[in-house]
C-alpha atoms as a PDB file:
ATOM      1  CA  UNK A   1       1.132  53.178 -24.345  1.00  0.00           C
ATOM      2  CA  UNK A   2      -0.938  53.090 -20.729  1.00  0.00           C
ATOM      3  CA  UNK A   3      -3.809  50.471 -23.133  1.00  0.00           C
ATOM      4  CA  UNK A   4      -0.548  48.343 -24.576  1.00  0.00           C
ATOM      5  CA  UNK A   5       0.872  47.767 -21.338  1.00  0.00           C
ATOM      6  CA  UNK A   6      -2.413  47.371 -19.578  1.00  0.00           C
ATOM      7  CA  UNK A   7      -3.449  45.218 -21.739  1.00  0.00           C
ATOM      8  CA  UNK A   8      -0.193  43.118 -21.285  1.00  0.00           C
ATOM      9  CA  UNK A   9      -0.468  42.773 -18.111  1.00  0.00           C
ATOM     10  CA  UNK A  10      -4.251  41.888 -17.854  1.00  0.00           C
ATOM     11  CA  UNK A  11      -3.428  39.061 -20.362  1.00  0.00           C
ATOM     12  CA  UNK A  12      -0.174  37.985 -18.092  1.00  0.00           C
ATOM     13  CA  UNK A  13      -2.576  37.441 -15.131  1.00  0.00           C
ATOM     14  CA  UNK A  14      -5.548  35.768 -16.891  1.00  0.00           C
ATOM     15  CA  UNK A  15      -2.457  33.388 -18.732  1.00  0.00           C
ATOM     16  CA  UNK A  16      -1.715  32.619 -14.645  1.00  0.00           C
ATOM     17  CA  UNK A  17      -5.808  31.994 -13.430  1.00  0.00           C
ATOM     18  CA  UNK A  18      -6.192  29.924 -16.955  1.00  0.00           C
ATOM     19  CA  UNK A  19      -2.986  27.590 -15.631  1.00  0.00           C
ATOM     20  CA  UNK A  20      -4.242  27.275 -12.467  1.00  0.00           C
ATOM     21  CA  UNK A  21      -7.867  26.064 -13.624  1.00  0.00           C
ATOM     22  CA  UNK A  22      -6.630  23.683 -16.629  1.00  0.00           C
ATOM     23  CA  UNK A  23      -4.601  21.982 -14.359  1.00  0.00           C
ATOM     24  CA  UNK A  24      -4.447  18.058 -14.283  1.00  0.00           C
ATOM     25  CA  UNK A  25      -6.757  16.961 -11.259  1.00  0.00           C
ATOM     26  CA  UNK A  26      -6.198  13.498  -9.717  1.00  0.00           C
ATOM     27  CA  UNK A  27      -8.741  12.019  -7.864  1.00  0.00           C
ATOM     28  CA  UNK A  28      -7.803   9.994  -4.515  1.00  0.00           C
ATOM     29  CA  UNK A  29     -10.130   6.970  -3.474  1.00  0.00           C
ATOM     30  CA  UNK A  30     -10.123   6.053   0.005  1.00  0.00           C
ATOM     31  CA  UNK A  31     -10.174   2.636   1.128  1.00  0.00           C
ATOM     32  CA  UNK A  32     -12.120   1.375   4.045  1.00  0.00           C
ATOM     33  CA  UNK A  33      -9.753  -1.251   4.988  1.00  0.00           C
ATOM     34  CA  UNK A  34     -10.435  -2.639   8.512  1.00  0.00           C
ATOM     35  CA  UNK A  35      -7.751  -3.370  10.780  1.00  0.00           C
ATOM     36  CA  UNK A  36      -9.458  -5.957  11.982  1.00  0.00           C
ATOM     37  CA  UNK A  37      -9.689  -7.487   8.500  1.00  0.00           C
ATOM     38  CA  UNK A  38      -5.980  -8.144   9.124  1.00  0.00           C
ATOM     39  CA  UNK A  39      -5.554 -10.861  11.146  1.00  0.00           C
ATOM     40  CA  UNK A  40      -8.924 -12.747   9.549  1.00  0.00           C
ATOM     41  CA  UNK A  41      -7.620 -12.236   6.292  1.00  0.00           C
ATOM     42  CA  UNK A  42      -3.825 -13.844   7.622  1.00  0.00           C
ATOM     43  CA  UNK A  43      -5.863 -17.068   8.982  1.00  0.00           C
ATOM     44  CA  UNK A  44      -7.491 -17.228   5.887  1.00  0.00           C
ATOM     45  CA  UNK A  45      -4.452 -17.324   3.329  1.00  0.00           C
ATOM     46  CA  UNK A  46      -2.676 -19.719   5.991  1.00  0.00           C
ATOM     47  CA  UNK A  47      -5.660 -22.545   5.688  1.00  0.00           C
ATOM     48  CA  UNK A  48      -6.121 -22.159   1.730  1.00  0.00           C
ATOM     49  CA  UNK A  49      -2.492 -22.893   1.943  1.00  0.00           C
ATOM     50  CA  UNK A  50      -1.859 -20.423  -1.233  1.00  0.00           C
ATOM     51  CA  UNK A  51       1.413 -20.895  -3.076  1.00  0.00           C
ATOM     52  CA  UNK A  52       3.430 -17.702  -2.577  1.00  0.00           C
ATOM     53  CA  UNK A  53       4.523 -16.326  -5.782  1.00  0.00           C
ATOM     54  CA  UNK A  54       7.814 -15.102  -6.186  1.00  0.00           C
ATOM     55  CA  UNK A  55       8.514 -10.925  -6.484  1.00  0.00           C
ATOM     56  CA  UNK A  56       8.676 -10.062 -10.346  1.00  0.00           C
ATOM     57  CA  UNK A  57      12.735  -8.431 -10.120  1.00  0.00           C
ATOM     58  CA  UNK A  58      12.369  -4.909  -8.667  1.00  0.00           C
ATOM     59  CA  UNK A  59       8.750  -5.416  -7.238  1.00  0.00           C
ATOM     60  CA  UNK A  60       7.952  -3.627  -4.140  1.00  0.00           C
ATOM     61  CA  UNK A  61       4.742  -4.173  -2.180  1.00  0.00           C
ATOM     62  CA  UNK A  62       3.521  -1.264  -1.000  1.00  0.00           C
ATOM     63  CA  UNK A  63       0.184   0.549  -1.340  1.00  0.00           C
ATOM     64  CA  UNK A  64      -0.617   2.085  -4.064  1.00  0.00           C
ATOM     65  CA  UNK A  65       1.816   0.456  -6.077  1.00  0.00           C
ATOM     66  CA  UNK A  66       0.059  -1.774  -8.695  1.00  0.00           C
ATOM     67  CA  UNK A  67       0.230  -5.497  -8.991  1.00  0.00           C
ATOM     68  CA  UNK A  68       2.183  -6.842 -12.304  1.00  0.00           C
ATOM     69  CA  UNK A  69      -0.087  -8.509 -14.566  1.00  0.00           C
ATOM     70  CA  UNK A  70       2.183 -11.888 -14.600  1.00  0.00           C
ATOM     71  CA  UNK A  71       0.549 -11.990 -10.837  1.00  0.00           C
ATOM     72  CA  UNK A  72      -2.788 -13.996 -10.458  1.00  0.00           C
ATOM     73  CA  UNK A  73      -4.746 -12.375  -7.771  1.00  0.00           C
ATOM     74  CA  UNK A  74      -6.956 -14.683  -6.309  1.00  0.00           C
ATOM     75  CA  UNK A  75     -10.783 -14.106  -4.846  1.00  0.00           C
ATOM     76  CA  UNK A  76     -12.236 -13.784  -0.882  1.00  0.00           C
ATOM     77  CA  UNK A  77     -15.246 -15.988  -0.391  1.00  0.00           C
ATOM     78  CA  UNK A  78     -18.385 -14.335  -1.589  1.00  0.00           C
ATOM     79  CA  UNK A  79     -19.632 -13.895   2.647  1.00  0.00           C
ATOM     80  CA  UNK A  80     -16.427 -12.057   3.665  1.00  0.00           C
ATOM     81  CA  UNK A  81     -16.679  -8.138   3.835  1.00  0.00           C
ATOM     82  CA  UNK A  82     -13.739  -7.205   2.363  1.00  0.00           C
ATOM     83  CA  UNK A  83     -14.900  -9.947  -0.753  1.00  0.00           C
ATOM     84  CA  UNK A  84     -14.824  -6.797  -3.513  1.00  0.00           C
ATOM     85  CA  UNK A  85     -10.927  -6.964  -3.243  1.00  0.00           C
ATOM     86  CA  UNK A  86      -8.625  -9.844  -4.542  1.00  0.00           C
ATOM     87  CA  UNK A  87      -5.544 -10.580  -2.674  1.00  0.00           C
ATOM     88  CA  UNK A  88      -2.140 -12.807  -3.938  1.00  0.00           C
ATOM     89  CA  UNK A  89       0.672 -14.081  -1.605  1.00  0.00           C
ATOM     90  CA  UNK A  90       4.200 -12.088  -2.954  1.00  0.00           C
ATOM     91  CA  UNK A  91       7.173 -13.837  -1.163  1.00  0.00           C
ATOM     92  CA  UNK A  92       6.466 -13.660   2.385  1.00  0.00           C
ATOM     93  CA  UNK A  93       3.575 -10.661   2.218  1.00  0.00           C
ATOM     94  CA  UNK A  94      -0.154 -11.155   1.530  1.00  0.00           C
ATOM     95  CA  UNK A  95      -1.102  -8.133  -0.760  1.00  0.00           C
ATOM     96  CA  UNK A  96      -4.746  -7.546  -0.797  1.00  0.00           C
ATOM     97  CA  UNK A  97      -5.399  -5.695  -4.661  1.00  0.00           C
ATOM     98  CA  UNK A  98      -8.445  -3.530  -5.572  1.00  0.00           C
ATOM     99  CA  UNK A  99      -9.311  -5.241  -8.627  1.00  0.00           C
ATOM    100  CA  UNK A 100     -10.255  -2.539 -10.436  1.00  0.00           C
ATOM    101  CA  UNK A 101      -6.965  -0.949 -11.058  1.00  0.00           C
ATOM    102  CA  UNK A 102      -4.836  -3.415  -9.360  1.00  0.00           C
ATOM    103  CA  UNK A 103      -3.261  -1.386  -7.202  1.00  0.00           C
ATOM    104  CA  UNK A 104      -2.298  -2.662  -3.659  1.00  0.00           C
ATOM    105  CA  UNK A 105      -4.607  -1.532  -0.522  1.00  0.00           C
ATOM    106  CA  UNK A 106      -2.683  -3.383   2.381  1.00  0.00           C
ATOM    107  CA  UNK A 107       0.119  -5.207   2.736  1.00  0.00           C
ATOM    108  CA  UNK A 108      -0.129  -7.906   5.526  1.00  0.00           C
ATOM    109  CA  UNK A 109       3.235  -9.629   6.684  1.00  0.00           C
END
């Protein structure tokens, strides 16, 4: 009786340290995103004069939140520093988009 239970028991815990080790793992990329990008990249939307697009219905920019794919994200010239990212002008905001995943990595109003 002592093995059955023991044995129980043993299995009950190893169940637990399996769960714990199989569990989903998310990865979190940071962004360098200069503050001082902010301002540079403001002046720069305002003298390409870029047509603000409407939000899609229940769009919210915020970072982290990804871009729809009816919105055209639009390049940085190739001598900027922050020229990896792609940014589109969503009502009133200027949402600078990692390309990659099109997710949003600051929101500039």
């Amino acid at each position: 009786m002592k093995k059955v239970l023991l044995a129980a028991l043993l299995a009950s815990f190893s169940g637990v340290a399996l769960a714990q080790m199989s569990g989903s793992t998310t990865t979190t990329t940071t962004t360098t995103f200069q503050p001082a990008w902010r301002s540079e990249i403001k002046e720069y939307v305002t003298k390409e004069k870029v047509t603000h697009v409407p939000p899609p219905a229940g769009y919210t920019a915020a970072v982290g939140a990804p871009v729809p794919p009816s919105v055209e994200l639009r390049s940085f010239p190739a001598t900027a520093p922050y020229a990896k990212y792609r940014y589109s002008v969503i009502g009133d905001q200027t949402v600078v988009v990692d390309p990659t995943d099109r997710k949003v990595i600051e929101v500039i109003r």
